[in-house]
PDB file of N, CA and C in Angstrom:
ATOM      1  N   UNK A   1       0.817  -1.185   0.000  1.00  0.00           N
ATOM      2  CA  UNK A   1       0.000   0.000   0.000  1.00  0.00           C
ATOM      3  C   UNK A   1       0.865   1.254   0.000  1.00  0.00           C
ATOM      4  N   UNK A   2       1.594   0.859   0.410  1.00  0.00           N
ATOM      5  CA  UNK A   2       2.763   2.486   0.354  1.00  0.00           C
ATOM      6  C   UNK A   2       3.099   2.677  -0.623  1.00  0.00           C
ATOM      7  N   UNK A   3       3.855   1.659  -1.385  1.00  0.00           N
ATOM      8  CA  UNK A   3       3.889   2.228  -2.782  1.00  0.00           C
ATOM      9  C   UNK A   3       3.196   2.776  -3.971  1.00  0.00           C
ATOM     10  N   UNK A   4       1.804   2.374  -3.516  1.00  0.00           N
ATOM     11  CA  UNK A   4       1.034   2.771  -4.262  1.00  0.00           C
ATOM     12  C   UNK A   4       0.731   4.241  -3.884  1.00  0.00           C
ATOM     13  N   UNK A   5       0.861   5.035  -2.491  1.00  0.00           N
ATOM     14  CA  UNK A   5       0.990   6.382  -2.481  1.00  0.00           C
ATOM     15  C   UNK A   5       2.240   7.081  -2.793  1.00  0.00           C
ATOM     16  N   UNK A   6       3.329   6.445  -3.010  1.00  0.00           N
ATOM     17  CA  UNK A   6       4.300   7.072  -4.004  1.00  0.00           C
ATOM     18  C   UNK A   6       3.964   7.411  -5.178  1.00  0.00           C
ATOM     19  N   UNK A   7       3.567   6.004  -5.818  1.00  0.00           N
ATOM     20  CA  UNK A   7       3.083   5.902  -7.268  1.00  0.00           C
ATOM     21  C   UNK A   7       2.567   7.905  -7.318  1.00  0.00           C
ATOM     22  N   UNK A   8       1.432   7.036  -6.627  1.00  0.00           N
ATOM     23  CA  UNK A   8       0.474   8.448  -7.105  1.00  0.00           C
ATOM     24  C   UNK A   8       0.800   9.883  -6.589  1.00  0.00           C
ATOM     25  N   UNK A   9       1.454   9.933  -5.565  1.00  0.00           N
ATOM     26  CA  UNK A   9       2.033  11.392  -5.615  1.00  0.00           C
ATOM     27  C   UNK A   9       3.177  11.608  -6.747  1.00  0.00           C
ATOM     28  N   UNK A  10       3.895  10.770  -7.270  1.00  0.00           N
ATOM     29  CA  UNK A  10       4.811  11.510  -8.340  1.00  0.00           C
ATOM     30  C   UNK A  10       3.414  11.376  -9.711  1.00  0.00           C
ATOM     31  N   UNK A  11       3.038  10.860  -9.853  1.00  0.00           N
ATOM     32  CA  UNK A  11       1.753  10.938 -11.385  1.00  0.00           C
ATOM     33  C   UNK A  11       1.163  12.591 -10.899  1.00  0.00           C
ATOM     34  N   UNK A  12       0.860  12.674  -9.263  1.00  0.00           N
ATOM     35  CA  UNK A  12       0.191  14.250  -9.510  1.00  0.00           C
ATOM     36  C   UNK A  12       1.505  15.028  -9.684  1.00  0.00           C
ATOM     37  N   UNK A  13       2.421  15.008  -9.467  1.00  0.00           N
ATOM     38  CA  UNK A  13       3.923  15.506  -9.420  1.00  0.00           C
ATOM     39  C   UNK A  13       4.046  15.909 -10.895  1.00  0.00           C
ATOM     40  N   UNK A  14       3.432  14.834 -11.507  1.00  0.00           N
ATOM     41  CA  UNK A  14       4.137  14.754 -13.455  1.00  0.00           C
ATOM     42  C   UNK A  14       2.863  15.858 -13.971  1.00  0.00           C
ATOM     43  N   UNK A  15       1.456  15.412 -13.538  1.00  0.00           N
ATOM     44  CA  UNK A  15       0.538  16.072 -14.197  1.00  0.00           C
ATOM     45  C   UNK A  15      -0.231  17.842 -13.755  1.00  0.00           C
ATOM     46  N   UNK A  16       0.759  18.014 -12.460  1.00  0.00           N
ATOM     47  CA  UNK A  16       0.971  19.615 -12.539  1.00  0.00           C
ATOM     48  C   UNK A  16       1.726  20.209 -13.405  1.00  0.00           C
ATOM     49  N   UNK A  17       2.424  19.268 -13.978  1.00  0.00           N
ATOM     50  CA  UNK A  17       3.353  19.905 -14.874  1.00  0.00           C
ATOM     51  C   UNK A  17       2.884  20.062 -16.147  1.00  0.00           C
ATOM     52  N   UNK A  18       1.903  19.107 -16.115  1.00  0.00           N
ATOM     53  CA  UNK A  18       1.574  19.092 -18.252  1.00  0.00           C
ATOM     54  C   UNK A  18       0.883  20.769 -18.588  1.00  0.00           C
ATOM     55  N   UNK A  19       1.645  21.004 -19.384  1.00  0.00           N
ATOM     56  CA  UNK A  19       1.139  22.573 -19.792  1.00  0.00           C
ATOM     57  C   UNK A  19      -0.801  22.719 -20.299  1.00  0.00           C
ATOM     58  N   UNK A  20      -1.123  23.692 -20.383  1.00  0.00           N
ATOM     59  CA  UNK A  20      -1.987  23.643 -20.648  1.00  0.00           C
ATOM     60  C   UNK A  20      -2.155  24.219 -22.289  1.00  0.00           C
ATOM     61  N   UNK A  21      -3.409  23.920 -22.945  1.00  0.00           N
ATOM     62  CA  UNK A  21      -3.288  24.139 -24.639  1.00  0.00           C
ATOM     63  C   UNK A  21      -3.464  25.655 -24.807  1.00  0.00           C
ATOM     64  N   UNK A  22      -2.663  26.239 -25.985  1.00  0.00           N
ATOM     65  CA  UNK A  22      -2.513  27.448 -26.481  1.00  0.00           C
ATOM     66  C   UNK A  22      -2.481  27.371 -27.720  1.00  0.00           C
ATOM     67  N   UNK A  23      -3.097  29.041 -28.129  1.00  0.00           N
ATOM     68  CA  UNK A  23      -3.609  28.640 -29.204  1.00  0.00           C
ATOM     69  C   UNK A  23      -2.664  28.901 -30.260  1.00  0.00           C
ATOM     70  N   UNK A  24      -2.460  28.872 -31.763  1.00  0.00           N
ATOM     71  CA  UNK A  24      -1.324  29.074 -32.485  1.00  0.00           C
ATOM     72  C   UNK A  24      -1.596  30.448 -32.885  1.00  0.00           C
ATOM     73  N   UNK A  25      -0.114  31.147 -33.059  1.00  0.00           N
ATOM     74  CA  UNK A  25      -0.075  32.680 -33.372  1.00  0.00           C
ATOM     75  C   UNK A  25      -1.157  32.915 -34.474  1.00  0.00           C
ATOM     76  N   UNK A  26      -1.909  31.783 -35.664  1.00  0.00           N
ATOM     77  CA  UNK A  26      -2.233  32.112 -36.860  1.00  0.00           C
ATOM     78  C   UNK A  26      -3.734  32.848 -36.241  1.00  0.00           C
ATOM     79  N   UNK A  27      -3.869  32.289 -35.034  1.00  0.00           N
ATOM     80  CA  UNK A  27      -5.078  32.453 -34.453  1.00  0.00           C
ATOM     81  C   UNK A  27      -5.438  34.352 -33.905  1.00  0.00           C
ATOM     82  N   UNK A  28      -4.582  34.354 -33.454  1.00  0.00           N
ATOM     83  CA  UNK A  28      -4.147  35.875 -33.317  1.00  0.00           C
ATOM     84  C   UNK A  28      -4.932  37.169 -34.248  1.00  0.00           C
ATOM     85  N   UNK A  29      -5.195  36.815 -35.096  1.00  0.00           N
ATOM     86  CA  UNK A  29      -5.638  37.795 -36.213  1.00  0.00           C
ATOM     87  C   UNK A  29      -4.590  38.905 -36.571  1.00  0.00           C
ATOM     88  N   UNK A  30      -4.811  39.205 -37.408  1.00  0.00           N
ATOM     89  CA  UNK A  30      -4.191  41.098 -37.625  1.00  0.00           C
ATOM     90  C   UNK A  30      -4.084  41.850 -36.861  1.00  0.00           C
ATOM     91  N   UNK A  31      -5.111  42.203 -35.922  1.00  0.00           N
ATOM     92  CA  UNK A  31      -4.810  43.461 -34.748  1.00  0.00           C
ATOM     93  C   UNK A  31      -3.923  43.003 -33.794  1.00  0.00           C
ATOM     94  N   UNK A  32      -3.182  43.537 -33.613  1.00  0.00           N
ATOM     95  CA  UNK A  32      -2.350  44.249 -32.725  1.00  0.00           C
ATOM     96  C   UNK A  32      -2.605  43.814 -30.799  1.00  0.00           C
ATOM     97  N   UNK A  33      -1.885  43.150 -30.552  1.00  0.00           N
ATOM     98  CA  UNK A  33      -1.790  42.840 -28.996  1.00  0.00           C
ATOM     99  C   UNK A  33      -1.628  44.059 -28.465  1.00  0.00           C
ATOM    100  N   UNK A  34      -2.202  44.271 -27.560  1.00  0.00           N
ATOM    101  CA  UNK A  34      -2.082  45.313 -26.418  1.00  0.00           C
ATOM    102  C   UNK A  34      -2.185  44.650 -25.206  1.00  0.00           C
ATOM    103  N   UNK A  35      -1.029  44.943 -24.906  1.00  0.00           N
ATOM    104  CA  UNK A  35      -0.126  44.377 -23.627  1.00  0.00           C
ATOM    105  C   UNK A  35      -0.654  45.480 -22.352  1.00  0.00           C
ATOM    106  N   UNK A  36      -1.034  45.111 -21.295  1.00  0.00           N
ATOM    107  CA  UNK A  36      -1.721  45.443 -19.729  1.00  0.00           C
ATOM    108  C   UNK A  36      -0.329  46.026 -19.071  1.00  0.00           C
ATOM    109  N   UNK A  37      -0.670  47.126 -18.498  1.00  0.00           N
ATOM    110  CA  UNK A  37       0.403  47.697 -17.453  1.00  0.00           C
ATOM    111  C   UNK A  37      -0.165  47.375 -16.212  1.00  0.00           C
ATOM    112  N   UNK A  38      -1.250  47.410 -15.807  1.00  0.00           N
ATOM    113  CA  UNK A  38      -1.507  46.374 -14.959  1.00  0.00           C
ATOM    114  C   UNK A  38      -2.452  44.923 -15.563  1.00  0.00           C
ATOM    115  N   UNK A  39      -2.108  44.502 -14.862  1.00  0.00           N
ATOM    116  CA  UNK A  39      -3.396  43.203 -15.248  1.00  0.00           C
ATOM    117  C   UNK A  39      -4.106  42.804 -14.379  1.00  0.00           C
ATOM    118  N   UNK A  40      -4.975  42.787 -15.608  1.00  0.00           N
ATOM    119  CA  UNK A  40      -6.797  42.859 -14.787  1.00  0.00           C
ATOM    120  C   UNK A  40      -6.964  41.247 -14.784  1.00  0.00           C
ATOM    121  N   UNK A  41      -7.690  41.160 -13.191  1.00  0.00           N
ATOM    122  CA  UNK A  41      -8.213  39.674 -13.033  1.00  0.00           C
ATOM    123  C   UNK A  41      -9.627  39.167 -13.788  1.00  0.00           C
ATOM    124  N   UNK A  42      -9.348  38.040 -14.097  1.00  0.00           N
ATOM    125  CA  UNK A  42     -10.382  37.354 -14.947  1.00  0.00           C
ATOM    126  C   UNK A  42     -10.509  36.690 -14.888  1.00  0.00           C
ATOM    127  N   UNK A  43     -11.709  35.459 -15.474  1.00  0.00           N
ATOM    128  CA  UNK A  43     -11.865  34.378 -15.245  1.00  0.00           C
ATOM    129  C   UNK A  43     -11.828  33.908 -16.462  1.00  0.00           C
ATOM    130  N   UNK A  44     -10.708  32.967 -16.823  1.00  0.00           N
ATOM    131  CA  UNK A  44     -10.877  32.620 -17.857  1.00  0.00           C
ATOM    132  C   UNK A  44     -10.960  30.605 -18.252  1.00  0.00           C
ATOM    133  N   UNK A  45     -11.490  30.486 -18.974  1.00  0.00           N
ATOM    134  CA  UNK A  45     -11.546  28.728 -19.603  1.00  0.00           C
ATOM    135  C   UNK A  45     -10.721  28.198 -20.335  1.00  0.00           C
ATOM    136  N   UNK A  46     -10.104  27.317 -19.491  1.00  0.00           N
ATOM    137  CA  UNK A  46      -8.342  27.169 -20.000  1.00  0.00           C
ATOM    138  C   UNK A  46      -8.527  25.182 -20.351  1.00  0.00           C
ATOM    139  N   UNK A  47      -8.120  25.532 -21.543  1.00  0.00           N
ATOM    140  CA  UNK A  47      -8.351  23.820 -22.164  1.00  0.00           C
ATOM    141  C   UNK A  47      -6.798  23.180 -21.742  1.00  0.00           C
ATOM    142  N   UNK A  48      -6.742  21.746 -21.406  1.00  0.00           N
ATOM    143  CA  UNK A  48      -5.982  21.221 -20.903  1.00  0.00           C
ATOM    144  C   UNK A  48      -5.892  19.650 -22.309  1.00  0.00           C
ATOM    145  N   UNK A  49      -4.692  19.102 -21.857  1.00  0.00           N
ATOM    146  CA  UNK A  49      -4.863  17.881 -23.197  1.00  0.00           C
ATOM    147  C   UNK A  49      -4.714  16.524 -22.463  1.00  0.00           C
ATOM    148  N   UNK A  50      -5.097  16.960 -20.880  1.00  0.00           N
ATOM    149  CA  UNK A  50      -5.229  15.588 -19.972  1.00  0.00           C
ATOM    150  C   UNK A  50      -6.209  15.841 -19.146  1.00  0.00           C
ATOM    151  N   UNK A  51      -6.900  16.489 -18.832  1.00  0.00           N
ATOM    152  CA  UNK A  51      -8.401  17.071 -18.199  1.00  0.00           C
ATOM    153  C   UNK A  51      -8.966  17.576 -18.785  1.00  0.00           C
ATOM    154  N   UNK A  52     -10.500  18.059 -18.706  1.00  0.00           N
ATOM    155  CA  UNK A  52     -11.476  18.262 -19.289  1.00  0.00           C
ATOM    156  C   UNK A  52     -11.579  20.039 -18.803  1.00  0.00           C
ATOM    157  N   UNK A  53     -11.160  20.953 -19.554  1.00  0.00           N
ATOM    158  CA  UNK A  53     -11.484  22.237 -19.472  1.00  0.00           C
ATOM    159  C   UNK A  53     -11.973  22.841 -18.132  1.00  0.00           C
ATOM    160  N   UNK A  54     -11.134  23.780 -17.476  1.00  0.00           N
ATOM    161  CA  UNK A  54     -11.552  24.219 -16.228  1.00  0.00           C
ATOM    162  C   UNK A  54     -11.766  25.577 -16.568  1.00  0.00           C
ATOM    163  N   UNK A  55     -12.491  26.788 -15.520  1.00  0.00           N
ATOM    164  CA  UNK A  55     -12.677  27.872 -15.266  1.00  0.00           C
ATOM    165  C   UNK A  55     -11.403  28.450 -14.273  1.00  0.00           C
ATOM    166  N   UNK A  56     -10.857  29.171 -14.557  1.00  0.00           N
ATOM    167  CA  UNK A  56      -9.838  29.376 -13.315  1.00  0.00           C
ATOM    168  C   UNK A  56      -9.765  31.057 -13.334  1.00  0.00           C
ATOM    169  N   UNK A  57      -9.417  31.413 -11.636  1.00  0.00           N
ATOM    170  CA  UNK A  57      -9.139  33.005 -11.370  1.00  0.00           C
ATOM    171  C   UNK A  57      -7.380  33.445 -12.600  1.00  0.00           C
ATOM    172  N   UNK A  58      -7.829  34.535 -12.956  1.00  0.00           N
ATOM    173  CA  UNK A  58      -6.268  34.561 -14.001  1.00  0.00           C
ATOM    174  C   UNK A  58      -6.048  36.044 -13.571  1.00  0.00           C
ATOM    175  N   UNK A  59      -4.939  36.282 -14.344  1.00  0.00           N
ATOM    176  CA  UNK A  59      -4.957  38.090 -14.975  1.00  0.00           C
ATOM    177  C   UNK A  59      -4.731  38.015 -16.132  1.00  0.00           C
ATOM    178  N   UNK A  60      -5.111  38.876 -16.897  1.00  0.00           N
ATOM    179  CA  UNK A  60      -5.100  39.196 -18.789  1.00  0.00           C
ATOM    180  C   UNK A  60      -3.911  40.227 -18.207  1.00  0.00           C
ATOM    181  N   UNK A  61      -2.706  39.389 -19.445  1.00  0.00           N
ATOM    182  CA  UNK A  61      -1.254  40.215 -19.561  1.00  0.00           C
ATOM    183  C   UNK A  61      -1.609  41.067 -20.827  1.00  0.00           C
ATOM    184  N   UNK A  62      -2.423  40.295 -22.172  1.00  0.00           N
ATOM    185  CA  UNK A  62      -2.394  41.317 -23.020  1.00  0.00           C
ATOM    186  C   UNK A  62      -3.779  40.570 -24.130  1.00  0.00           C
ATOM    187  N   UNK A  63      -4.048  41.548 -24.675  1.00  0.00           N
ATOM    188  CA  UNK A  63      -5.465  41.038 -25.513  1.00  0.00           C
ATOM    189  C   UNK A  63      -5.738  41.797 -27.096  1.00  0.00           C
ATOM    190  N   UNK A  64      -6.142  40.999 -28.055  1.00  0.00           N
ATOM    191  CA  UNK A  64      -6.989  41.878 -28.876  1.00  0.00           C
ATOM    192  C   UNK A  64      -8.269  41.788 -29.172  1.00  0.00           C
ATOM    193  N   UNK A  65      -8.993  41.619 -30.247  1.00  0.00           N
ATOM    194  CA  UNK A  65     -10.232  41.343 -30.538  1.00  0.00           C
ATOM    195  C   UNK A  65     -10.328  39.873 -30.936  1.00  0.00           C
ATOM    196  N   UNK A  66      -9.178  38.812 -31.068  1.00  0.00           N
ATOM    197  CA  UNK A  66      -9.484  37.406 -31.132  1.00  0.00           C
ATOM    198  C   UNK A  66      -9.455  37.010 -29.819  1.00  0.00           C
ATOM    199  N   UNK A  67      -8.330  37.407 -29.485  1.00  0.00           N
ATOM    200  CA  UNK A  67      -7.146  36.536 -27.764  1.00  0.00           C
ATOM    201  C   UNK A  67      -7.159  36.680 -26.671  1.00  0.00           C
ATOM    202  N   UNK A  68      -6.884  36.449 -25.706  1.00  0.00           N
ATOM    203  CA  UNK A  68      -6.173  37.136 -24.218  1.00  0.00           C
ATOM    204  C   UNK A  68      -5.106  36.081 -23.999  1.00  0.00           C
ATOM    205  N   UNK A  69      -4.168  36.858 -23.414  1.00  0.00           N
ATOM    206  CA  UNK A  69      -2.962  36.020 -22.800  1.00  0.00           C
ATOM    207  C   UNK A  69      -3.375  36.064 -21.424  1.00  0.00           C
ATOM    208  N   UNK A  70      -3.319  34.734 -20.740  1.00  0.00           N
ATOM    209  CA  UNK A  70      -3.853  35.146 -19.554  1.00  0.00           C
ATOM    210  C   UNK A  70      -2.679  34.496 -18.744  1.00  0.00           C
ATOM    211  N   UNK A  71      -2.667  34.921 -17.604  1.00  0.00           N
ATOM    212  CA  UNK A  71      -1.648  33.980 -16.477  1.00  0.00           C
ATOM    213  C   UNK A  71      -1.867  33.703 -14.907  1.00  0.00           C
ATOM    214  N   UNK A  72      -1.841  32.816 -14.713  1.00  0.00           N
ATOM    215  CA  UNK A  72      -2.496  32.292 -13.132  1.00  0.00           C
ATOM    216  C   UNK A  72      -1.189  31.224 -12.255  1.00  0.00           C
ATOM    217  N   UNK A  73      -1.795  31.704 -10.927  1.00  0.00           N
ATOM    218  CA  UNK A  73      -0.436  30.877  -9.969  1.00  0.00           C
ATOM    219  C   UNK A  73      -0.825  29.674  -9.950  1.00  0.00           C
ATOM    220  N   UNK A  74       0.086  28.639  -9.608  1.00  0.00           N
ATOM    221  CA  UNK A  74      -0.120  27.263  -9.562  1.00  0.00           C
ATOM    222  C   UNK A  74       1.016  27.184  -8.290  1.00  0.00           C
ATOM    223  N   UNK A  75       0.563  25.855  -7.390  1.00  0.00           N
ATOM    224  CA  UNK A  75       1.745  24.955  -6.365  1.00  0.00           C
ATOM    225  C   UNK A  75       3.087  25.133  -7.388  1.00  0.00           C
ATOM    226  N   UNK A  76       3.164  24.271  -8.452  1.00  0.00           N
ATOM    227  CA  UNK A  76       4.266  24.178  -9.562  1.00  0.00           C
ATOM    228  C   UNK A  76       5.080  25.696  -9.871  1.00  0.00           C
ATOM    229  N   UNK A  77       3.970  27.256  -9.340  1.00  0.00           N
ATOM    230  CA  UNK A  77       4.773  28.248 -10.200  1.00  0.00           C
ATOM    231  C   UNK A  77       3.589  28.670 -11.251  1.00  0.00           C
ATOM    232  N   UNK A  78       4.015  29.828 -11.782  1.00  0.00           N
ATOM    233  CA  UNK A  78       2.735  30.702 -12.516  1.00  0.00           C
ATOM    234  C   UNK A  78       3.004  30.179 -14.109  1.00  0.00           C
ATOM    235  N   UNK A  79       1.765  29.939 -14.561  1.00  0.00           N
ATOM    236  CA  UNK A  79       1.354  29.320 -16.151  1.00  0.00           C
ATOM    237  C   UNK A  79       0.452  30.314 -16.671  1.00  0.00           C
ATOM    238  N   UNK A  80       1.169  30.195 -17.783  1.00  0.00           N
ATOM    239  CA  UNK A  80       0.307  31.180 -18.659  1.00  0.00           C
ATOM    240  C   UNK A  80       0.093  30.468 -20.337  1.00  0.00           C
ATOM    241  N   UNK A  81      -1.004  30.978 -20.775  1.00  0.00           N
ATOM    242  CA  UNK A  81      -1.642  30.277 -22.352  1.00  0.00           C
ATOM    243  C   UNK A  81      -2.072  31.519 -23.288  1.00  0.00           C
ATOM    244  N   UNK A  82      -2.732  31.334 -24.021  1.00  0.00           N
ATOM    245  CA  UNK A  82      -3.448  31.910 -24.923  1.00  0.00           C
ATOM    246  C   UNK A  82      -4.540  31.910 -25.195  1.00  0.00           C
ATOM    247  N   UNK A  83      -5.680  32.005 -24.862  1.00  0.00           N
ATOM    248  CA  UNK A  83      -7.007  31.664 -24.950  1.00  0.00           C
ATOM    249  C   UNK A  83      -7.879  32.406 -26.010  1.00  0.00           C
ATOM    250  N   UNK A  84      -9.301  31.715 -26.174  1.00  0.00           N
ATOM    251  CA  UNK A  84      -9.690  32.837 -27.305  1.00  0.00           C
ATOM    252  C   UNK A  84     -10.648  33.875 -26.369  1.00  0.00           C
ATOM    253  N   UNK A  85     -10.928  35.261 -27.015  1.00  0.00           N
ATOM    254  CA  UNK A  85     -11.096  36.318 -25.683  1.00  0.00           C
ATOM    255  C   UNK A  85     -12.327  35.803 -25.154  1.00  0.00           C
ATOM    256  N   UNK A  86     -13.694  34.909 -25.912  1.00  0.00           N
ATOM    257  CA  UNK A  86     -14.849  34.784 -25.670  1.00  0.00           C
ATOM    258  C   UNK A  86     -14.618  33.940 -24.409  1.00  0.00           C
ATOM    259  N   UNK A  87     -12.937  33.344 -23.907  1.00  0.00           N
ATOM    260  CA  UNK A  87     -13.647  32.222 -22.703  1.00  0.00           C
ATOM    261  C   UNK A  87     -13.151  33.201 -21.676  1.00  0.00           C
ATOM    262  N   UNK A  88     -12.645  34.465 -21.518  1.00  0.00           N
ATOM    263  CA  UNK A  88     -12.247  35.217 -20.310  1.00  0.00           C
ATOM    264  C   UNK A  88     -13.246  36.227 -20.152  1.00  0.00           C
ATOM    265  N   UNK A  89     -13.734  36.265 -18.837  1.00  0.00           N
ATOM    266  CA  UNK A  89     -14.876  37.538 -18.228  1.00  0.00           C
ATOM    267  C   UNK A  89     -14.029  37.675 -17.058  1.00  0.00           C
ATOM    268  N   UNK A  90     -14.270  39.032 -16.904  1.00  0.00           N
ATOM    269  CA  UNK A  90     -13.744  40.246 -15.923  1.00  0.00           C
ATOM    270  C   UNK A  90     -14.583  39.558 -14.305  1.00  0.00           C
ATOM    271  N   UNK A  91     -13.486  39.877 -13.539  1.00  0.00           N
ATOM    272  CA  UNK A  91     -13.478  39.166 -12.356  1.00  0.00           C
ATOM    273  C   UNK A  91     -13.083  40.466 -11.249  1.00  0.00           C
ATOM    274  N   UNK A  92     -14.276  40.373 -10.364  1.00  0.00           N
ATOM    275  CA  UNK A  92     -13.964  41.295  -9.678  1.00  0.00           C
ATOM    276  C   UNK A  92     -12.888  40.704  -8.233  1.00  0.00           C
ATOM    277  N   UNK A  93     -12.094  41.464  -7.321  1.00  0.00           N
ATOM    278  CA  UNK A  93     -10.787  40.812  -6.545  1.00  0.00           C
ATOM    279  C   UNK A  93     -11.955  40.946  -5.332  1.00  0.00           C
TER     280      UNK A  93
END
């Protein structure tokens, strides 16, 4: 039985780590990123390629009319993706 709680603390060990999906620059459109001097908290829907899509607290680093770059803390250290802007809404602190 012990080993089997090794097992599974290094598998959650491995799968904090798997990045989460972003989208490709082509996705981006033409306009112009505008990058946040501060960043505003949001909630955004962050697709994963080993779990099933979560909602999570973020901040938008920078956005246009397709995107937001968003970035959120984790145990592991802060992750950040690319999302499309329709899955991030403004989050009050």
């Amino acid at each position: 039985m012990g080993s089997t709680l090794v097992t599974d603390e290094k598998l959650q060990q491995v799968l904090v780590r798997i990045p989460p999906c972003t989208l490709p620059m082509q996705a981006y459109g033409p306009q112009e990123v505008m990058w946040a001097r501060k960043r505003p908290p949001v909630w955004a829907w962050v697709s994963w390629p080993h779990k099933p899509a979560e909602r999570l607290e973020a901040w938008a680093e920078g956005w246009n009319d397709r995107v937001v770059f968003v970035r959120w803390n984790t145990p592991a250290g802060d992750v950040s993706t690319v999302v499309w802007r329709n899955a991030v809404t403004k989050r009050t602190t």
